[in-house]
C-alpha atoms as a PDB file:
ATOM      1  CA  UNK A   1       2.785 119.245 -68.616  1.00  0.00           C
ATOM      2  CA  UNK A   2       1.626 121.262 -71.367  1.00  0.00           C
ATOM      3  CA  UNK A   3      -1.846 120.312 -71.106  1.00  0.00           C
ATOM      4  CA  UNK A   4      -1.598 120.808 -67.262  1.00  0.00           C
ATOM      5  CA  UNK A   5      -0.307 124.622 -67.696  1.00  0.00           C
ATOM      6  CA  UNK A   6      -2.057 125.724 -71.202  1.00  0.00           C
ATOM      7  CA  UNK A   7      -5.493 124.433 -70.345  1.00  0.00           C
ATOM      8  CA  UNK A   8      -5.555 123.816 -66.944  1.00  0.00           C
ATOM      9  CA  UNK A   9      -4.115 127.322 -66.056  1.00  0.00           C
ATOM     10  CA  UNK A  10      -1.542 125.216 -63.288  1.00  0.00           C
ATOM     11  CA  UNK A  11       1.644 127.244 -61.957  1.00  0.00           C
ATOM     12  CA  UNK A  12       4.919 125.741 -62.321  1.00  0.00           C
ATOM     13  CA  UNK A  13       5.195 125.587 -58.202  1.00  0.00           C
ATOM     14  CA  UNK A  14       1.913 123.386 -58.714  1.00  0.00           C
ATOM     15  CA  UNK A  15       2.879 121.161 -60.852  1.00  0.00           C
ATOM     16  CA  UNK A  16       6.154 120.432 -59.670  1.00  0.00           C
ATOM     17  CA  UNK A  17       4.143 119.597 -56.551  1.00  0.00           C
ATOM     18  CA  UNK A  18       1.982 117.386 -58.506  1.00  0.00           C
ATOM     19  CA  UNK A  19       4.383 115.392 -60.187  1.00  0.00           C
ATOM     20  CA  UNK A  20       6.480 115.413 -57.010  1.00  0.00           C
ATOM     21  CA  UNK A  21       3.360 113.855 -54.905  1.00  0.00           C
ATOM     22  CA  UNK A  22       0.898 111.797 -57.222  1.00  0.00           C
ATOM     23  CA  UNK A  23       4.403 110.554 -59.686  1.00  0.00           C
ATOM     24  CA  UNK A  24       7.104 110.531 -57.624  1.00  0.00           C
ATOM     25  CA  UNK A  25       9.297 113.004 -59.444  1.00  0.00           C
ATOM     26  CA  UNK A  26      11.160 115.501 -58.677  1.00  0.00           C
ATOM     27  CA  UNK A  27      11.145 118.198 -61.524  1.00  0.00           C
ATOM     28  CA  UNK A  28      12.172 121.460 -60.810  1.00  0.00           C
ATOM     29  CA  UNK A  29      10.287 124.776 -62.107  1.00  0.00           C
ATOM     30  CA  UNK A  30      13.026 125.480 -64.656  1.00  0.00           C
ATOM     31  CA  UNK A  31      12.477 122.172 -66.354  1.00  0.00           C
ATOM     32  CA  UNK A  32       8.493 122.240 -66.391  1.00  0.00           C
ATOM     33  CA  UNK A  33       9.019 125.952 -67.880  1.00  0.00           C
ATOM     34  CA  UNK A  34      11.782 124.728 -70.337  1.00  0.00           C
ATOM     35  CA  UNK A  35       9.570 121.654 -71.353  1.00  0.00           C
ATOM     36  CA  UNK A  36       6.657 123.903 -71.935  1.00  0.00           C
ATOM     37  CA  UNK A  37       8.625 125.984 -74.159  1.00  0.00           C
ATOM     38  CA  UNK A  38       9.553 123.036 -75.996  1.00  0.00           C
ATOM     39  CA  UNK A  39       5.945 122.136 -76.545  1.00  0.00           C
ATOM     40  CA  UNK A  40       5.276 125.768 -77.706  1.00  0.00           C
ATOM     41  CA  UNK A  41       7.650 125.805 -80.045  1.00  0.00           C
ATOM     42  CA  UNK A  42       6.685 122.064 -81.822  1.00  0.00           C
ATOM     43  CA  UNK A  43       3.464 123.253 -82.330  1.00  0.00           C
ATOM     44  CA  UNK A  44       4.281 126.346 -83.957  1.00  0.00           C
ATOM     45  CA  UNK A  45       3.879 125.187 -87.302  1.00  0.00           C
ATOM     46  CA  UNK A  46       0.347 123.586 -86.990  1.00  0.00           C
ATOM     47  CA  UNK A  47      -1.093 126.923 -85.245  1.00  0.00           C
ATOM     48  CA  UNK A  48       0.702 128.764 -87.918  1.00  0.00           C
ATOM     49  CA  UNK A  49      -1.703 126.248 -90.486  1.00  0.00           C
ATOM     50  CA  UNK A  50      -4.459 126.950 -88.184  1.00  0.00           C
ATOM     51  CA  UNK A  51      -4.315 130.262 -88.240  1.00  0.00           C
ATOM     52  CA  UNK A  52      -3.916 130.511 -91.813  1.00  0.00           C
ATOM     53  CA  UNK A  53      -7.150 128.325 -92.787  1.00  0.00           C
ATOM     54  CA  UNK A  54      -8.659 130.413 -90.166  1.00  0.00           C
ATOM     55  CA  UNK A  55      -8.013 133.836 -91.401  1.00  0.00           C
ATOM     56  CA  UNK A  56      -8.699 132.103 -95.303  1.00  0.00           C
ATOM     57  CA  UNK A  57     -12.804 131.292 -93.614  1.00  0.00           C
ATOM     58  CA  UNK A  58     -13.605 134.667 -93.510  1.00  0.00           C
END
């Protein structure tokens, strides 16, 4: 899911279609965006490391 809407640029609507059609499940928009957000906010930390070493390079 994250991968689908971070990288793949795919709207909720989309993707609830996707996993509705090609998984047969039926997630709602709410709980992609929710799940998303939960994704976001686990990898807080290591972009906050990132960033750091990043900012540190130059």
């Amino acid at each position: 899911m994250a991968y689908l809407h971070t990288r793949q640029y795919l709207p909720f609507a989309r993707m609830s279609e996707f996993f509705s059609d090609f998984c047969n499940l039926d997630i709602s928009q709410g709980t992609l965006c929710n799940l998303v957000e939960k994704f976001a906010q686990k990898a807080a930390l290591a972009y906050g490391i990132i960033r750091v070493k990043k900012i540190n390079l130059f």
